[in-house]
C-alpha atoms as a PDB file:
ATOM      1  CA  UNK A   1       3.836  -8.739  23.523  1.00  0.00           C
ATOM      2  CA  UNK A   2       1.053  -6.711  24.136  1.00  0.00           C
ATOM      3  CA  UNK A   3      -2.748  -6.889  22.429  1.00  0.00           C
ATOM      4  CA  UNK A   4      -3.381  -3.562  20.541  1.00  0.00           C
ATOM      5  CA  UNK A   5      -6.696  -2.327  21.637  1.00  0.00           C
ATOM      6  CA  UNK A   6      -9.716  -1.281  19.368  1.00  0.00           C
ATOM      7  CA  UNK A   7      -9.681   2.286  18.198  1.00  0.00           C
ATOM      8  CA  UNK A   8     -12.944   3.937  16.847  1.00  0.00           C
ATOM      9  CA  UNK A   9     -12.465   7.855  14.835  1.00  0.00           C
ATOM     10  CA  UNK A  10     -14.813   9.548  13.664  1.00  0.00           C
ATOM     11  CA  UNK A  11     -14.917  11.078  10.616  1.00  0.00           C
ATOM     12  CA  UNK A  12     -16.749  11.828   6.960  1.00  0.00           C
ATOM     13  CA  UNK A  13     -17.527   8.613   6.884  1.00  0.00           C
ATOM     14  CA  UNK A  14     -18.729   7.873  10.105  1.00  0.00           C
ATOM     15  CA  UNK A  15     -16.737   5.735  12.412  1.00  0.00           C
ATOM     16  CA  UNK A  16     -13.736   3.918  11.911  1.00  0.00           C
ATOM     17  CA  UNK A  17     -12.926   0.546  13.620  1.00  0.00           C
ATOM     18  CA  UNK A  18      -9.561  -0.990  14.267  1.00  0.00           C
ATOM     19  CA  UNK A  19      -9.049  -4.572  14.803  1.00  0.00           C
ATOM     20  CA  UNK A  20      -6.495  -6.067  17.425  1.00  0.00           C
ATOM     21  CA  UNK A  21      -2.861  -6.305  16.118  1.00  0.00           C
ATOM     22  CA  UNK A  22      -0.180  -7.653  18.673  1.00  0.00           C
ATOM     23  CA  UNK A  23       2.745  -5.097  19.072  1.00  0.00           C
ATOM     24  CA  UNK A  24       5.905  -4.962  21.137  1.00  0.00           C
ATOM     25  CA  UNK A  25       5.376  -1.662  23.089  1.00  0.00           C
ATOM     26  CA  UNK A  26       2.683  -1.465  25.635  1.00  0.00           C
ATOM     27  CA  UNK A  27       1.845   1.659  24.681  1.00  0.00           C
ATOM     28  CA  UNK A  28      -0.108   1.092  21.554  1.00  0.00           C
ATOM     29  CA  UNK A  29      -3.409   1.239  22.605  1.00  0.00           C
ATOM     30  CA  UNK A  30      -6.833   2.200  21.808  1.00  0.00           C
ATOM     31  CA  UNK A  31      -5.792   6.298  21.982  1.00  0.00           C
ATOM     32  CA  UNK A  32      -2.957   5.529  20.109  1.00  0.00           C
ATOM     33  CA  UNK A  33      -4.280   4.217  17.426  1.00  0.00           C
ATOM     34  CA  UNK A  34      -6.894   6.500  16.840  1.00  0.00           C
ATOM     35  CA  UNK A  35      -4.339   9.538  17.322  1.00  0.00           C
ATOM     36  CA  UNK A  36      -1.643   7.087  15.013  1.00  0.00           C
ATOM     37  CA  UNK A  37      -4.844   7.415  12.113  1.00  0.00           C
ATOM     38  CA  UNK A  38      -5.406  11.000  12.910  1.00  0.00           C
ATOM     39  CA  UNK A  39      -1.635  11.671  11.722  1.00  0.00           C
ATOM     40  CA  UNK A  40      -1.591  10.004   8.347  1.00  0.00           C
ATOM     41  CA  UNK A  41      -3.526  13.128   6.547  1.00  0.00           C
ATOM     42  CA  UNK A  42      -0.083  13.799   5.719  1.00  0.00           C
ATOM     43  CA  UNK A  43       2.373  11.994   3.107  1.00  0.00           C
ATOM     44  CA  UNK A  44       5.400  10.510   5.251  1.00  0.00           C
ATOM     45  CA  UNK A  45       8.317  12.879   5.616  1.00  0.00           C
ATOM     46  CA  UNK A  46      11.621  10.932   4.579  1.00  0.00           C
ATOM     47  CA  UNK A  47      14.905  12.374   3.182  1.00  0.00           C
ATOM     48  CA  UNK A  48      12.383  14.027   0.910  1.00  0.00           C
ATOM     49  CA  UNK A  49       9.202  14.994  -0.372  1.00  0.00           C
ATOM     50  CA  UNK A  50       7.802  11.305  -1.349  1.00  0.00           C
ATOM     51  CA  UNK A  51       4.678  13.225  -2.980  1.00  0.00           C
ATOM     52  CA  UNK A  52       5.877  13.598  -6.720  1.00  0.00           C
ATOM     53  CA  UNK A  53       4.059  16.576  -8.235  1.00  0.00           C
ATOM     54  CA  UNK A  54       4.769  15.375 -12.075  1.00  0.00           C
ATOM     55  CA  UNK A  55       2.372  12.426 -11.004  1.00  0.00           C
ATOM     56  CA  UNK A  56      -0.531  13.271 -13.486  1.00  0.00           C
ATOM     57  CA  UNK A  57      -1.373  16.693 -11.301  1.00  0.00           C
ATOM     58  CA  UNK A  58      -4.731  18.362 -11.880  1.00  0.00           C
ATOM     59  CA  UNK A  59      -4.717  21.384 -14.644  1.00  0.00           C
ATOM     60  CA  UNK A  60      -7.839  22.868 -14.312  1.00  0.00           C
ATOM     61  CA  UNK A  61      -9.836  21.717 -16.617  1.00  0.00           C
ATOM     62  CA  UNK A  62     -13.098  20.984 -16.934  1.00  0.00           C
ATOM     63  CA  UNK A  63     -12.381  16.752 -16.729  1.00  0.00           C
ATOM     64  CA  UNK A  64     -10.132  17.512 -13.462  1.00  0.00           C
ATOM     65  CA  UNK A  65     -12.420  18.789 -10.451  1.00  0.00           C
ATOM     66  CA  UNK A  66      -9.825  17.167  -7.968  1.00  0.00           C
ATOM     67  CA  UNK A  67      -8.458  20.312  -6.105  1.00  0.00           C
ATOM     68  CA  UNK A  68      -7.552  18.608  -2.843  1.00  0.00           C
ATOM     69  CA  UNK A  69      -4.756  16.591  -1.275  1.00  0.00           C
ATOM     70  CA  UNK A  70      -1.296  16.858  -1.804  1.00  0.00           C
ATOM     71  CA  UNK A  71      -0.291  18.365  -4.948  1.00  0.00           C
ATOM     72  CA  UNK A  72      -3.672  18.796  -6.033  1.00  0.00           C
ATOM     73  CA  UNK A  73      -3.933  15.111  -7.164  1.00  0.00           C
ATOM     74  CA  UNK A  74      -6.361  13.146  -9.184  1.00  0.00           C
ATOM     75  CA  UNK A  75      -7.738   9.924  -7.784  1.00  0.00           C
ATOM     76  CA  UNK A  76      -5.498   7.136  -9.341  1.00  0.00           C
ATOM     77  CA  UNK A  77      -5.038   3.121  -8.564  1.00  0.00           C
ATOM     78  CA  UNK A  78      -2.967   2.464  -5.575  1.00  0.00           C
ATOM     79  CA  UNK A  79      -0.489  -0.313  -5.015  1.00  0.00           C
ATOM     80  CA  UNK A  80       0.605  -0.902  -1.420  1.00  0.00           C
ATOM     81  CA  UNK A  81       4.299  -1.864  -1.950  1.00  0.00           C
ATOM     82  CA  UNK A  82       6.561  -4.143   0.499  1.00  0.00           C
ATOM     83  CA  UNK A  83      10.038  -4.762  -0.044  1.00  0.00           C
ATOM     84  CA  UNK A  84      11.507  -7.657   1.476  1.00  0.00           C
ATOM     85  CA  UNK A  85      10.336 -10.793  -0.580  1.00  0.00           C
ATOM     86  CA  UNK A  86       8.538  -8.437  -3.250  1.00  0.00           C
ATOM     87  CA  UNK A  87      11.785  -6.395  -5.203  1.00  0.00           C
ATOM     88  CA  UNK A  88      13.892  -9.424  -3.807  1.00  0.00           C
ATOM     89  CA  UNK A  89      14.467 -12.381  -1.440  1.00  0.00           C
ATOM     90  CA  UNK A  90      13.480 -12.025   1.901  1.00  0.00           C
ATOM     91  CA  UNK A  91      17.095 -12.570   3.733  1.00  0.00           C
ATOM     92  CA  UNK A  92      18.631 -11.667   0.559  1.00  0.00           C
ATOM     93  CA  UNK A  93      22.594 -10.394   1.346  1.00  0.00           C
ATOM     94  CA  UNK A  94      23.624  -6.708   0.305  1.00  0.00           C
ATOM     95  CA  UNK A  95      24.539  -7.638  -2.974  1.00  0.00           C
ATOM     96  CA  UNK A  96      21.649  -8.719  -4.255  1.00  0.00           C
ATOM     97  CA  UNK A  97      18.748  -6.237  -3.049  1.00  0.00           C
ATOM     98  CA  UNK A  98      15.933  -4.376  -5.266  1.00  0.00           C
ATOM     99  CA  UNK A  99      16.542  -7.408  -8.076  1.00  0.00           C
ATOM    100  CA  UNK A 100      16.512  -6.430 -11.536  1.00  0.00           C
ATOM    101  CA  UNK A 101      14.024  -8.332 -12.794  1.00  0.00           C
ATOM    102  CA  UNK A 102      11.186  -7.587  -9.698  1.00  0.00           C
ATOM    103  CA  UNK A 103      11.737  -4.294 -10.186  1.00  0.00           C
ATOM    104  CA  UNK A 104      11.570  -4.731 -13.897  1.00  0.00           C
ATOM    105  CA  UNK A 105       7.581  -6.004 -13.589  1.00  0.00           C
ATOM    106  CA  UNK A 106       6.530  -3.205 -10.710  1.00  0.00           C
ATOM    107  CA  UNK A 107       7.522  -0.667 -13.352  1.00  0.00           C
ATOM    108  CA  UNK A 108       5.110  -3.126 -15.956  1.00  0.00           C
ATOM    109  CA  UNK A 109       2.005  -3.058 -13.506  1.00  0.00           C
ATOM    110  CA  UNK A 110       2.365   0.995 -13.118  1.00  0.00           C
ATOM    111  CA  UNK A 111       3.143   1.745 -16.348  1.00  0.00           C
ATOM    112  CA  UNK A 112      -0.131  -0.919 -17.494  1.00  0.00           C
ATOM    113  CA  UNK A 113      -2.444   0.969 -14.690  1.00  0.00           C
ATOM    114  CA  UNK A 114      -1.341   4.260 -13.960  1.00  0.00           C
ATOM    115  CA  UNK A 115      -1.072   3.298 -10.474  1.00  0.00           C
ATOM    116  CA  UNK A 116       1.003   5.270  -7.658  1.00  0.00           C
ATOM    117  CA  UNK A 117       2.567   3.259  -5.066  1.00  0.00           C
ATOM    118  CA  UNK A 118       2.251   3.971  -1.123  1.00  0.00           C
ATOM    119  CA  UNK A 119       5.349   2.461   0.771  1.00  0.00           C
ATOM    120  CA  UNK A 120       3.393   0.005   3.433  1.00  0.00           C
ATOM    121  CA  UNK A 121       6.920  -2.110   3.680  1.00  0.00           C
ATOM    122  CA  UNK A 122       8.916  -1.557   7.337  1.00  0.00           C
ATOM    123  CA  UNK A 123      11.932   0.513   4.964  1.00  0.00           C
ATOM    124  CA  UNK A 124       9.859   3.152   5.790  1.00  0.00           C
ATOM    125  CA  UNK A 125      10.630   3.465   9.241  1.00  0.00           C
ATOM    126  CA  UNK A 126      14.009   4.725   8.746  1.00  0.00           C
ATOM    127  CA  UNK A 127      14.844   7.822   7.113  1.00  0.00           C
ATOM    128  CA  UNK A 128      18.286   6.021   5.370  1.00  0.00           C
ATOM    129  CA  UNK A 129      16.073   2.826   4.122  1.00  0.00           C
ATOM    130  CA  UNK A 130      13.039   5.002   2.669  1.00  0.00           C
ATOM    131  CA  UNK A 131      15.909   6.769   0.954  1.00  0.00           C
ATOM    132  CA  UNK A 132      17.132   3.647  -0.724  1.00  0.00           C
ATOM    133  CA  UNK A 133      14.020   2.433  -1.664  1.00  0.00           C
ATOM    134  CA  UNK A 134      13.409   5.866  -2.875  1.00  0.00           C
ATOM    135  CA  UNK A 135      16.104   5.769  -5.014  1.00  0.00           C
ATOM    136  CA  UNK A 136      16.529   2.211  -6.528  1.00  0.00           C
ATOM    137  CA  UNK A 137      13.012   2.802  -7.439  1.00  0.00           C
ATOM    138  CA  UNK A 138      13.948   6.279  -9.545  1.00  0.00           C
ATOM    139  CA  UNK A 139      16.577   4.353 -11.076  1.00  0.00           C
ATOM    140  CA  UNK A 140      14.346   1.272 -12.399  1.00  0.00           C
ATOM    141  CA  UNK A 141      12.702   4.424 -13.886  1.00  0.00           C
ATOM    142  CA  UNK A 142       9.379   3.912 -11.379  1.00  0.00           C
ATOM    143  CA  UNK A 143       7.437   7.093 -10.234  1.00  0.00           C
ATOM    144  CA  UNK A 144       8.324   7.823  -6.766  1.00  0.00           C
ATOM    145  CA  UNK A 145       5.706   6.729  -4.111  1.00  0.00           C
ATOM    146  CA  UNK A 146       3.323   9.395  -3.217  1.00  0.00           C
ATOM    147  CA  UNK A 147       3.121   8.396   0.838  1.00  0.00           C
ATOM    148  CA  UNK A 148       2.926   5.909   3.284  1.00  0.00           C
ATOM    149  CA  UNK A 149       0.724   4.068   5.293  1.00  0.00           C
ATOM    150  CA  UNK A 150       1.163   5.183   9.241  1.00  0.00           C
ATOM    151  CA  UNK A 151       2.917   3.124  11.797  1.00  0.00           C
ATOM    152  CA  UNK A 152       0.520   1.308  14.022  1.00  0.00           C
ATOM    153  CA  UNK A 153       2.792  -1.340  14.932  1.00  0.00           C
ATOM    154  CA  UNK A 154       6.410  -0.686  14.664  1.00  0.00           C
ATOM    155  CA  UNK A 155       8.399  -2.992  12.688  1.00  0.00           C
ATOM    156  CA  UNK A 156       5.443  -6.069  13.222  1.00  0.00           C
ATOM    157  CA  UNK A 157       4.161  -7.296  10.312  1.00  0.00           C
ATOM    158  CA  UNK A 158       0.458  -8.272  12.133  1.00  0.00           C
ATOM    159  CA  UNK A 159      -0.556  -5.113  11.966  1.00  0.00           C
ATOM    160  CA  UNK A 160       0.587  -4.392   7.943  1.00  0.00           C
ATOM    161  CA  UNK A 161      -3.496  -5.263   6.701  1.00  0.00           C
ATOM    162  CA  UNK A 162      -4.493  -2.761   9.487  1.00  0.00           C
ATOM    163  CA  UNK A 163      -1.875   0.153   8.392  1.00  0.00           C
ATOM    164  CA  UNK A 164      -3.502   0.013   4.737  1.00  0.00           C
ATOM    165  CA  UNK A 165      -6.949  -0.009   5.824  1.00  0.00           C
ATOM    166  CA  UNK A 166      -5.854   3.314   7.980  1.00  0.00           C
ATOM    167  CA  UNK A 167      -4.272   4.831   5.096  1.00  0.00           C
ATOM    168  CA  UNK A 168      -7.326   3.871   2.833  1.00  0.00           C
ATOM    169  CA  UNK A 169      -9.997   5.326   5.417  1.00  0.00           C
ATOM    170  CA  UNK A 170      -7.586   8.480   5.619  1.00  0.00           C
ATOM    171  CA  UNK A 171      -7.109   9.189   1.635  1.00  0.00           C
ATOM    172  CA  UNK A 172     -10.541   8.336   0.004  1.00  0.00           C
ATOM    173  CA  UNK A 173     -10.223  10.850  -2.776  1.00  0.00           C
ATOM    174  CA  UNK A 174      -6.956   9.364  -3.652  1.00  0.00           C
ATOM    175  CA  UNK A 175      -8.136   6.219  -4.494  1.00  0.00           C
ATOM    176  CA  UNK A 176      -9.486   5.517  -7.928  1.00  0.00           C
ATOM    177  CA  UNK A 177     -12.627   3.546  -8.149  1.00  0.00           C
ATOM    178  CA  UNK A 178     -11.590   0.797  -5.035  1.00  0.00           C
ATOM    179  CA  UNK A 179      -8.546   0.408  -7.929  1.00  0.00           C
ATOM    180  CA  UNK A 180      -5.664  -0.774  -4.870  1.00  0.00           C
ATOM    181  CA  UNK A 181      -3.983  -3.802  -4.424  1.00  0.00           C
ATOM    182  CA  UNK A 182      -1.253  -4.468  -1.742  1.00  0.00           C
ATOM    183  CA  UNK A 183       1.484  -6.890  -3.305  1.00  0.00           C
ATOM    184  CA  UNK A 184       3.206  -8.699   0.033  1.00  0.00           C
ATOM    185  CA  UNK A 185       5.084 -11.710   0.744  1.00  0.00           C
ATOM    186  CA  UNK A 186       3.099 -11.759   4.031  1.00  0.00           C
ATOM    187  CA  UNK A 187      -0.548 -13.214   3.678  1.00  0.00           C
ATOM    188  CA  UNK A 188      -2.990 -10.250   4.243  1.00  0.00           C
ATOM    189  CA  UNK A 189      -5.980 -12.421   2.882  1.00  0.00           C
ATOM    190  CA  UNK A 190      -8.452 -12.390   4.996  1.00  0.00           C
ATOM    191  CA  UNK A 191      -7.673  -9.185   6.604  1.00  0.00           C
ATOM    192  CA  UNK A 192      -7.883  -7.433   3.634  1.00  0.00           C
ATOM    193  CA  UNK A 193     -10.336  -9.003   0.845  1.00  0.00           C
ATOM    194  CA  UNK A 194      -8.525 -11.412  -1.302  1.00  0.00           C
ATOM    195  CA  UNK A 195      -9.235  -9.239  -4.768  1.00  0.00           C
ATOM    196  CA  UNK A 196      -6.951  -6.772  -3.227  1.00  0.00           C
ATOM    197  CA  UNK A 197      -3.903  -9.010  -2.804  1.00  0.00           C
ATOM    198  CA  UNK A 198      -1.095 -10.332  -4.320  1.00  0.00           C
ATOM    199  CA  UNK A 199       0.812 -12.662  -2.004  1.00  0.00           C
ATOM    200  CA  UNK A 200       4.521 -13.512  -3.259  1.00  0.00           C
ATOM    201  CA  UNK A 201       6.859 -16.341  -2.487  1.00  0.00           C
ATOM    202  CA  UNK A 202       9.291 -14.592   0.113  1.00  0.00           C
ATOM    203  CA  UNK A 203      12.085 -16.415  -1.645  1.00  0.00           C
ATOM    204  CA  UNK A 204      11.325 -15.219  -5.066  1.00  0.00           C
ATOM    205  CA  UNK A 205       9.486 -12.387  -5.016  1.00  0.00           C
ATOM    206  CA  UNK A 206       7.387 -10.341  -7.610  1.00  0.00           C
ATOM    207  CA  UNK A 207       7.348 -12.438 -10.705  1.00  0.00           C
ATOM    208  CA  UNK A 208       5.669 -12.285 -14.764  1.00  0.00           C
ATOM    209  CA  UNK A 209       3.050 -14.063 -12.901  1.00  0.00           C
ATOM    210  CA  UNK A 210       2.070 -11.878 -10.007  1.00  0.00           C
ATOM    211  CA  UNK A 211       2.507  -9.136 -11.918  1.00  0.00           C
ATOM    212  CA  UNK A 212       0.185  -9.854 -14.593  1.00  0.00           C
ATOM    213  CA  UNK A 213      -2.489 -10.543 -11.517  1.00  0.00           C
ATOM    214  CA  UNK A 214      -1.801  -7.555 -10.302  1.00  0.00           C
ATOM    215  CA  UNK A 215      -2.811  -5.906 -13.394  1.00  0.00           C
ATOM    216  CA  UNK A 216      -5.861  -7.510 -13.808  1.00  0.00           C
ATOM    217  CA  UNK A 217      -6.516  -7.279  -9.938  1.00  0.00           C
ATOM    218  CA  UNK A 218      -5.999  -2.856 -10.950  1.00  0.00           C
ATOM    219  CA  UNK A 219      -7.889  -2.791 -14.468  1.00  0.00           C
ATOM    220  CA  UNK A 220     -10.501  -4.872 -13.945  1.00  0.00           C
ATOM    221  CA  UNK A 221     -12.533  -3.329 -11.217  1.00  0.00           C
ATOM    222  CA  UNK A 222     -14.570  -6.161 -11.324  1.00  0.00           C
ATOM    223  CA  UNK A 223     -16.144  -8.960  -8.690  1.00  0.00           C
ATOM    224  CA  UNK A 224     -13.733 -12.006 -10.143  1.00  0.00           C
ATOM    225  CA  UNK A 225      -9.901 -12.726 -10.658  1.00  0.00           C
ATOM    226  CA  UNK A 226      -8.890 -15.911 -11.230  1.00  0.00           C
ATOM    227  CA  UNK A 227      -4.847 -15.801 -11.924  1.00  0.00           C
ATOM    228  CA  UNK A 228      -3.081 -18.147 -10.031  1.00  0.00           C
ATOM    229  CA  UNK A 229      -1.639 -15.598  -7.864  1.00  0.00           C
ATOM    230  CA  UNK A 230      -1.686 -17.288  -4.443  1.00  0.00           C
ATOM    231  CA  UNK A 231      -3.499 -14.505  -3.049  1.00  0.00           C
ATOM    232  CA  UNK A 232      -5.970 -17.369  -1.202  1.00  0.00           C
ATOM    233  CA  UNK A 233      -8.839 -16.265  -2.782  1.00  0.00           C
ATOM    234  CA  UNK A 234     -10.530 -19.058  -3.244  1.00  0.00           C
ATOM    235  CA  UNK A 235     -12.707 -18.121  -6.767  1.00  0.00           C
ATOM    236  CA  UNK A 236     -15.060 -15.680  -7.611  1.00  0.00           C
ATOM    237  CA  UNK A 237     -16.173 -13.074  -5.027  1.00  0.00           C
ATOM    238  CA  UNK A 238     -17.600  -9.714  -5.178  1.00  0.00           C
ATOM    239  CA  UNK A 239     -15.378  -6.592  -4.364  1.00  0.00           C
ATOM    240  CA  UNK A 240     -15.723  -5.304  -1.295  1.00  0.00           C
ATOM    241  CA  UNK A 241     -14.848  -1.223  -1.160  1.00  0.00           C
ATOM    242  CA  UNK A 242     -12.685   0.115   1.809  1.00  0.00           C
ATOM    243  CA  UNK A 243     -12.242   2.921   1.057  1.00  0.00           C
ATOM    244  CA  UNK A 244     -13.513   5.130   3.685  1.00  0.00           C
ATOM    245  CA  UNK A 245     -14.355   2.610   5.893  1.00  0.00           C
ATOM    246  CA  UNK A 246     -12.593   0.089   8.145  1.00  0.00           C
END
């Protein structure tokens, strides 16, 4: 394996630094990166359109001044979503992916926060896996996700905290108020701040629990969360916005 080098873009918000991530090609380097960023303006292409326009769409009126991005969309909470160890076991056999019961509670924590969900899990490398997420979400009756984050380091999780960040410096207006979380059986704590994650158990998944911190984590918009949602965060802390910024 190869170390990633750092990328720095440019941009509204000034520049935009990438930490190291180890990947298995030794092509991912510094100009890579920065051209890998450059590329996620757009909502990932799968078997189709993952942008729903339904998704509360701007009408016009004089409370909706959000005219941009895709589908003319408000700003709204964000969930990062993975798949393996989150809508089921990690290692789970055929028969027993997207479990009931996960799925049951990611359709609670939209449906309590209004949030749209960006795939960040490795399904959505392949055109025939973002399909079946795509549709074992739509028929747990969850809004289909409105993008992805890019592909910095193929199918390596070390770089997962580093594809949201891109994603988040590349969609500012579609975030609502630093509202995002990124629920993950892999530990993105401290990569991303700890107020931003829920961290399941790989061999359980997304549970009541989680869930419920996840809400809180979404509503609150606040410097403290305290649920016991093994997110490593240690107490109170104050929120740290990265949106636009990496």
């Amino acid at each position: 394996e190869s170390d990633c080098g750092v990328g720095v873009r440019s941009g509204g918000h000034g520049s935009a630094r990438m930490g190291g991530c180890s990947c298995s090609t030794a092509s991912c380097d510094a100009a890579a990166l920065a051209g890998m960023l450059d590329a996620t303006a757009s909502p990932m292409q799968g078997p189709e359109p993952l942008v729903d326009a339904k998704i509360r769409p701007c009408d016009g009126g004089a409370q909706c001044t959000c005219q941009f991005g895709p589908s003319g969309m408000c700003p709204s909470a964000i969930i990062f979503l993975d798949v393996d160890g989150v809508l089921h076991a990690a290692g789970a056999p055929l028969t027993s992916l997207f479990g009931h019961s996960q799925l049951k509670e990611l359709r609670r924590v939209v449906k309590a926060t209004g949030a749209r969900i960006v795939l960040s899990t490795a399904w959505r490398l392949s055109q025939n896996f973002a399909g079946r997420v795509l549709n074992e979400l739509a028929e747990a009756g969850v809004p289909k996700p409105i993008s992805a984050t890019p592909s910095l380091c193929p199918w390596h999780s070390d770089g997962r905290a580093l594809e949201i960040r891109a994603w988040l410096f590349s969609h500012p207006k579609l975030v609502e108020d630093d509202r995002w979380v990124a629920i993950d059986d892999i530990p993105l704590a401290p990569e991303l701040p700890a107020e931003h994650v829920v961290t399941t158990d790989a061999e359980i998944g997304l549970t009541p629990q989680l869930a419920d911190s996840a809400i809180a984590k979404l509503n609150m918009g606040s410097s403290t969360d305290s649920s016991p949602d093994n997110s490593g965060s240690g107490g109170e802390r104050a929120r740290q916005p990265l949106v636009g910024s990496l």
